[in-house]
N, C-alpha and C. Protein backbone atom coordinates (compact mmCIF):
# COMPACT_ATOMS: atom_id res chain seq x y z
N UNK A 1 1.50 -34.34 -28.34
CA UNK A 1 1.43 -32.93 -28.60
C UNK A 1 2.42 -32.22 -27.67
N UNK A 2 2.87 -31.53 -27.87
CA UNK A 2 4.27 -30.32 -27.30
C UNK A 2 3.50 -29.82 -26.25
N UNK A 3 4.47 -29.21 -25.66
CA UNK A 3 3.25 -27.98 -24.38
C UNK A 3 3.22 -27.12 -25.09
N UNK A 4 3.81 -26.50 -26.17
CA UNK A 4 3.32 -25.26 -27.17
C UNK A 4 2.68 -25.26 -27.43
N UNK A 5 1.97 -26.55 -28.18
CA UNK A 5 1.02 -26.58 -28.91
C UNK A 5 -0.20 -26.61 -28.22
N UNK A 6 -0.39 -27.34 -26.86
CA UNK A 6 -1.61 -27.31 -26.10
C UNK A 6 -1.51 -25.79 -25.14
N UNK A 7 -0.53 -25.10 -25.05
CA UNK A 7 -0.97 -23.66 -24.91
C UNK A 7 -1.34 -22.91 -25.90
N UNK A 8 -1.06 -23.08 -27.16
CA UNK A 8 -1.60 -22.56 -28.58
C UNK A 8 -3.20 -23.02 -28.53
N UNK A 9 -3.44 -24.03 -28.46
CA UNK A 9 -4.72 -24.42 -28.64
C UNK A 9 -5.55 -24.18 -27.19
N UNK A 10 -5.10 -24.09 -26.50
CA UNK A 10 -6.02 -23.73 -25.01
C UNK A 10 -6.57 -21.86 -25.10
N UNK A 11 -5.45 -21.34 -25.64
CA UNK A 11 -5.08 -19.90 -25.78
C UNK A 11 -6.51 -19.95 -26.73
N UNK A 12 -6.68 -20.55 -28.28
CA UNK A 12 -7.14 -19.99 -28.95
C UNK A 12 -8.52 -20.21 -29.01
N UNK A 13 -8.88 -21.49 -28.10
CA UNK A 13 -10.09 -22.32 -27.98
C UNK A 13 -10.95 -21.15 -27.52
N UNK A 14 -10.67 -20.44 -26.34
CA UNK A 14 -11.93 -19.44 -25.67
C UNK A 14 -10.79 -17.84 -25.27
N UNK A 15 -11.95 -17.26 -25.16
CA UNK A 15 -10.93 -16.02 -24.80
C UNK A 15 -11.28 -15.77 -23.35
N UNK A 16 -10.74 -15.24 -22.79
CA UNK A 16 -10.33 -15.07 -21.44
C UNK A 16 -11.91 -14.60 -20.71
N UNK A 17 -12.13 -15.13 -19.94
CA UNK A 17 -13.43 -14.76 -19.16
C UNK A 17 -13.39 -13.43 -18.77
N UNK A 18 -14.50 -12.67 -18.27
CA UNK A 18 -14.53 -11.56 -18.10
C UNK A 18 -14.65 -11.45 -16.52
N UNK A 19 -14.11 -10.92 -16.03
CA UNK A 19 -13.92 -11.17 -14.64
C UNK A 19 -15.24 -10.24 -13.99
N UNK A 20 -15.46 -10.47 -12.70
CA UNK A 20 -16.94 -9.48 -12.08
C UNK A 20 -15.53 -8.82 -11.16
N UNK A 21 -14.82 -8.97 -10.78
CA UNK A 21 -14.54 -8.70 -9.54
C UNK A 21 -12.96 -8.53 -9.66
N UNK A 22 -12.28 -8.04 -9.10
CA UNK A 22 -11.21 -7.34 -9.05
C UNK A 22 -10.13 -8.23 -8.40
N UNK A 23 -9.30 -9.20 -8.87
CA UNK A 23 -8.82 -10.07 -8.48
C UNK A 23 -7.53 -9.62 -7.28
N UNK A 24 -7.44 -8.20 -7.98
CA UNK A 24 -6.02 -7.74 -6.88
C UNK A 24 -6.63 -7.07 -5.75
N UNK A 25 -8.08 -6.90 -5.59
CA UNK A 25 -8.42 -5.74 -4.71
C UNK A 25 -8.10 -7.10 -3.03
N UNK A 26 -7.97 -6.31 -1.86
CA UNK A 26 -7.66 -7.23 -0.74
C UNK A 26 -9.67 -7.13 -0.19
N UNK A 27 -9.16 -8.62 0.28
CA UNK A 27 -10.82 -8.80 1.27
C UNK A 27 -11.08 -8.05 1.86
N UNK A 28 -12.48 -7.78 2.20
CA UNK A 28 -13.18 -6.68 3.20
C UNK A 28 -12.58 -7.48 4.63
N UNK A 29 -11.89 -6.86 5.38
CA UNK A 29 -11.70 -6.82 6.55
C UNK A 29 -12.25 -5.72 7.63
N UNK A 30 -12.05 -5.64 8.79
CA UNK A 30 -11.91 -4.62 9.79
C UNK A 30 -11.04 -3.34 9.39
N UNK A 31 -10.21 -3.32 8.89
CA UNK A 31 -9.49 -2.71 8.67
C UNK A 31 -9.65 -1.75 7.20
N UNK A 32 -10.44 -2.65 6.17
CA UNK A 32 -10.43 -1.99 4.85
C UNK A 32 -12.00 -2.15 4.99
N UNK A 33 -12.93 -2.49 5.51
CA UNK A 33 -14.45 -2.32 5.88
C UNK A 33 -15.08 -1.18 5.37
N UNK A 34 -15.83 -0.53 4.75
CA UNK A 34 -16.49 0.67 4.70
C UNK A 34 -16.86 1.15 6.02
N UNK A 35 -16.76 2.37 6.50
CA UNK A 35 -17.27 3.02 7.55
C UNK A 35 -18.98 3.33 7.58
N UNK A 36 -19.55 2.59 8.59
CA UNK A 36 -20.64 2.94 8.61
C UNK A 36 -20.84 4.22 9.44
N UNK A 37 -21.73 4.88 8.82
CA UNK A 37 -21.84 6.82 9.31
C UNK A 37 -22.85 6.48 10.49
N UNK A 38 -23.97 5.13 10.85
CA UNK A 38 -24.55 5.07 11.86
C UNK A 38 -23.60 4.21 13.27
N UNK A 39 -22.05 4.21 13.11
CA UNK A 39 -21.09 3.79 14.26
C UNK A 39 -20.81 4.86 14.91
N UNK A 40 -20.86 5.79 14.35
CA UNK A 40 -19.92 7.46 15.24
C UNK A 40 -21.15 7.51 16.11
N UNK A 41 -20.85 8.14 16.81
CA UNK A 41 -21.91 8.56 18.35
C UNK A 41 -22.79 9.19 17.79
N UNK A 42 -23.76 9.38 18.51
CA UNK A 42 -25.02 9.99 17.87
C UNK A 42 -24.73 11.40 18.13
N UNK A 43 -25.16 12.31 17.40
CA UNK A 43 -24.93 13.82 17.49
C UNK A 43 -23.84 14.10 17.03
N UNK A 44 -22.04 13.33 16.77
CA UNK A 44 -20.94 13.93 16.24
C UNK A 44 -20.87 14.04 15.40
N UNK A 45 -20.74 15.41 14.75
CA UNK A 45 -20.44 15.64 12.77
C UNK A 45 -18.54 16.16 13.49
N UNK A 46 -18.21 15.75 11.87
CA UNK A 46 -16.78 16.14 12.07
C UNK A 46 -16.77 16.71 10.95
N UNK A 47 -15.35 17.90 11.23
CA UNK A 47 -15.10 19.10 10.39
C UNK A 47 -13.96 19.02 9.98
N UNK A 48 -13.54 17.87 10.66
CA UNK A 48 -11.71 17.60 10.18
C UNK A 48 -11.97 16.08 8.87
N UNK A 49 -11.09 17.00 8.24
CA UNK A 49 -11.04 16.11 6.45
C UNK A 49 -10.15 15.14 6.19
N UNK A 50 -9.68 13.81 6.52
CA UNK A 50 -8.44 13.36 7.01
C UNK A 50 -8.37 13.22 5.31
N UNK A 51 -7.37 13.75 4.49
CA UNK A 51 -6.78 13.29 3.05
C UNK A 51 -5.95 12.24 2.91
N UNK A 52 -5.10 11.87 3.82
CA UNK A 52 -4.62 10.65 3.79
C UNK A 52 -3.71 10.64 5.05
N UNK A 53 -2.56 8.98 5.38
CA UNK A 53 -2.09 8.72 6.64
C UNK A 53 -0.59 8.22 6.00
N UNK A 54 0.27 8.21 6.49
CA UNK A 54 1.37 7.95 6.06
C UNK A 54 1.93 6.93 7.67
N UNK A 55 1.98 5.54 7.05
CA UNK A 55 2.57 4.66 8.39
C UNK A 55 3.79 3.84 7.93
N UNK A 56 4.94 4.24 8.51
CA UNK A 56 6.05 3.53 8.51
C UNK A 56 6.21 2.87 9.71
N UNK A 57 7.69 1.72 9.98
CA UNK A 57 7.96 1.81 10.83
C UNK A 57 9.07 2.71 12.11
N UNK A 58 8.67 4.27 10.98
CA UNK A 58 9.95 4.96 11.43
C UNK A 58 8.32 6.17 12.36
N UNK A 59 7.88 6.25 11.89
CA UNK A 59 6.56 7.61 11.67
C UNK A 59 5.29 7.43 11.57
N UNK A 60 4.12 8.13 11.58
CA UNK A 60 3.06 7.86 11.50
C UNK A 60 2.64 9.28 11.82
N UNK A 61 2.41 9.80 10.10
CA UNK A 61 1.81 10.96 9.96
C UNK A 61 0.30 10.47 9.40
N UNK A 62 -0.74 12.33 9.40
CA UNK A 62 -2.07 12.52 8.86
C UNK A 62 -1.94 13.36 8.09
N UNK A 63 -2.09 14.37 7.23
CA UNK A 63 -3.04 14.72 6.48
C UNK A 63 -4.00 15.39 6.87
N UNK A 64 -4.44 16.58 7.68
CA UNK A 64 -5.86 16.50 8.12
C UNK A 64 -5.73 18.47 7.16
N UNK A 65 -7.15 18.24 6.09
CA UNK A 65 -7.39 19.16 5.71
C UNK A 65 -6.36 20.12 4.96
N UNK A 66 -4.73 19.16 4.80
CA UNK A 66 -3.72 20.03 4.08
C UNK A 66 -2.66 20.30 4.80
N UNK A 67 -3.18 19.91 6.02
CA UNK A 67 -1.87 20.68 7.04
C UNK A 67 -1.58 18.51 7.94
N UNK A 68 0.31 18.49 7.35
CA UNK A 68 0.83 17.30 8.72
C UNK A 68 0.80 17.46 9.52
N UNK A 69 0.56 16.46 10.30
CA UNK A 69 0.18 16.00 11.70
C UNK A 69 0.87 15.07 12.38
N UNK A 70 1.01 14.85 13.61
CA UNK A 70 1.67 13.58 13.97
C UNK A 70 1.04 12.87 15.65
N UNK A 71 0.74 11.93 15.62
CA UNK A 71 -0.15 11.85 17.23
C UNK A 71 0.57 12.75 18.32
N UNK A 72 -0.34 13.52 18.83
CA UNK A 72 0.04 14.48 20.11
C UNK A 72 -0.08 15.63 19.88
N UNK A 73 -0.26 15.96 17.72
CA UNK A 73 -0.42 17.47 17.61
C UNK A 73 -2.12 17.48 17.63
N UNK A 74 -2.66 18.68 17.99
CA UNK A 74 -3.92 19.26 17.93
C UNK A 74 -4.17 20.28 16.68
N UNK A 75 -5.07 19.75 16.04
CA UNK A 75 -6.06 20.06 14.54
C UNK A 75 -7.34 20.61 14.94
N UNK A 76 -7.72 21.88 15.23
CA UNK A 76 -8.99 22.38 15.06
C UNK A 76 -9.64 21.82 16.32
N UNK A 77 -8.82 21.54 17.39
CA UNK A 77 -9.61 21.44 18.87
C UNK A 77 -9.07 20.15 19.14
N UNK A 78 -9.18 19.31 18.11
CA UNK A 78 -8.83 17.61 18.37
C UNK A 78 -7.90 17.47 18.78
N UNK A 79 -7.34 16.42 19.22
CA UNK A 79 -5.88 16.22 19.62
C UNK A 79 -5.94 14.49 18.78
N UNK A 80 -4.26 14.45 18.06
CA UNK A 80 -4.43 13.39 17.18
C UNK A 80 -3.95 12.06 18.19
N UNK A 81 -4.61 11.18 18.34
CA UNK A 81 -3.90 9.48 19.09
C UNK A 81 -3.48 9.06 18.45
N UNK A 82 -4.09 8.33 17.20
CA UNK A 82 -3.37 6.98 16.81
C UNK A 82 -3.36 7.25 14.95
N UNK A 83 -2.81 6.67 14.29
CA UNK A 83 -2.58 7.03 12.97
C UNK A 83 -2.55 5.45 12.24
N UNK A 84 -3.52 5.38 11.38
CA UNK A 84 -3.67 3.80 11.08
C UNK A 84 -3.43 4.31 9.30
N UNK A 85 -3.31 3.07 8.26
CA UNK A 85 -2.96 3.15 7.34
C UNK A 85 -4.50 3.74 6.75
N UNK A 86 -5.48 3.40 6.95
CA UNK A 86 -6.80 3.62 6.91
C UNK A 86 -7.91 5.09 7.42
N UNK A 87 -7.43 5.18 8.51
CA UNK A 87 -8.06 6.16 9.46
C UNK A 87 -7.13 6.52 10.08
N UNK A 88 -8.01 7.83 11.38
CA UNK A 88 -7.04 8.57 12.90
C UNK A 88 -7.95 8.59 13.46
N UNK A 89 -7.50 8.67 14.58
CA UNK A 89 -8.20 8.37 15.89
C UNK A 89 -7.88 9.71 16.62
N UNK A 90 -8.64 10.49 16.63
CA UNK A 90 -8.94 11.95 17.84
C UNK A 90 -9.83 12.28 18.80
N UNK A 91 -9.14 12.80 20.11
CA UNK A 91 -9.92 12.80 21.20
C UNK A 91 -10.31 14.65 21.45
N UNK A 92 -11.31 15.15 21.57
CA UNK A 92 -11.58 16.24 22.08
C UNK A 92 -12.81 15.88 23.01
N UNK A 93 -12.81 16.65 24.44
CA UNK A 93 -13.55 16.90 25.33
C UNK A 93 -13.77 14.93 26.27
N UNK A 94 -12.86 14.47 26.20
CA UNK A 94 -12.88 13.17 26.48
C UNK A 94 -13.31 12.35 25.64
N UNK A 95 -13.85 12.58 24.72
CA UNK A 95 -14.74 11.71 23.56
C UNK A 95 -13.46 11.12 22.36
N UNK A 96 -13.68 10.30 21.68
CA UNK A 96 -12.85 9.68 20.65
C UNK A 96 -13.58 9.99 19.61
N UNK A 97 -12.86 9.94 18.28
CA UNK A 97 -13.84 10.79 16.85
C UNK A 97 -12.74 9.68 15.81
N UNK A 98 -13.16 8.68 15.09
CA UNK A 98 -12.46 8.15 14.55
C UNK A 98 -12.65 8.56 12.99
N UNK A 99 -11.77 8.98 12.24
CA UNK A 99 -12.06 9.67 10.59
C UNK A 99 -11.51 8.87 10.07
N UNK A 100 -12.18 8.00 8.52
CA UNK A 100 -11.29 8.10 7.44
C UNK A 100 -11.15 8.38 6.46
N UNK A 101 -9.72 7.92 5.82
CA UNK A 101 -9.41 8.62 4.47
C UNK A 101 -10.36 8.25 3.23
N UNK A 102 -11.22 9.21 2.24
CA UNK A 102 -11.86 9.48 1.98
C UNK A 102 -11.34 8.88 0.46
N UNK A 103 -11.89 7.86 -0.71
CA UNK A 103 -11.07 7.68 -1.47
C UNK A 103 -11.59 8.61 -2.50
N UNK A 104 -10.61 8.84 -3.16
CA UNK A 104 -10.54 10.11 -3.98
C UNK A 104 -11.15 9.04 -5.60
N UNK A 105 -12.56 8.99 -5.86
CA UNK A 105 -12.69 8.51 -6.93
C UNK A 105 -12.72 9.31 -8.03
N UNK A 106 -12.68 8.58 -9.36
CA UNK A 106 -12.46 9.11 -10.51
C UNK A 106 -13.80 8.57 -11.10
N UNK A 107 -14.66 9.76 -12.43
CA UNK A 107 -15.70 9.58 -12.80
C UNK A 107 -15.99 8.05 -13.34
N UNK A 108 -15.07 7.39 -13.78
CA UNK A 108 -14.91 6.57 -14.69
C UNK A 108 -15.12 4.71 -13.49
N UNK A 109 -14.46 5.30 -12.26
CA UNK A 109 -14.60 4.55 -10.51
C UNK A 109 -15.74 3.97 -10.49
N UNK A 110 -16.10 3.12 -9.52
CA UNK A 110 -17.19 2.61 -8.93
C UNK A 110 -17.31 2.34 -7.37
């Protein structure tokens, strides 16, 4: 038999499984982890909205609430440290406040 023909017949034998799971999505790491809301310090609510982070190896902007940012500018009291593809890292009153970007789902999302 040809290889045509046993991809013709492999093709037509079953149809493609239905997948559970998202073959392109990347593993839960540290990095892509869900944020647990019981890690932030006890008592900190935050008022800063991080919309997204922009990391090159030229830059490393935020997003916070509409207005760019870049580590060293101050947002609403905070002062910005570190800028990850994920989250930012802000210090006010000695304390660290780590935010992240919030994914913007669609009704249709899970």
């Amino acid at each position: 038999m040809s290889l045509m023909a046993l991809l013709a017949a492999a093709a037509g034998a079953s149809e493609a499984p239905e997948l559970r799971n998202n073959p392109f999505a990347r593993p839960p790491s540290e990095r892509t982890a869900p944020f647990a809301p019981e890690a932030r310090a006890e008592g900190a609510t935050s008022e800063l909205e991080l919309r997204a982070t922009l990391v090159s190896t030229q830059t490393r902007l935020a997003n916070v609430g509409g207005k760019t940012v870049r580590p060293g500018d101050e947002v609403q009291g905070y002062k910005l440290l570190k800028v990850f593809e994920d989250r930012a890292v802000f210090a006010r009153q000695g304390k660290h406040l780590t935010i992240y970007v919030k994914p913007d789902l669609e009704e249709n999302d899970e």
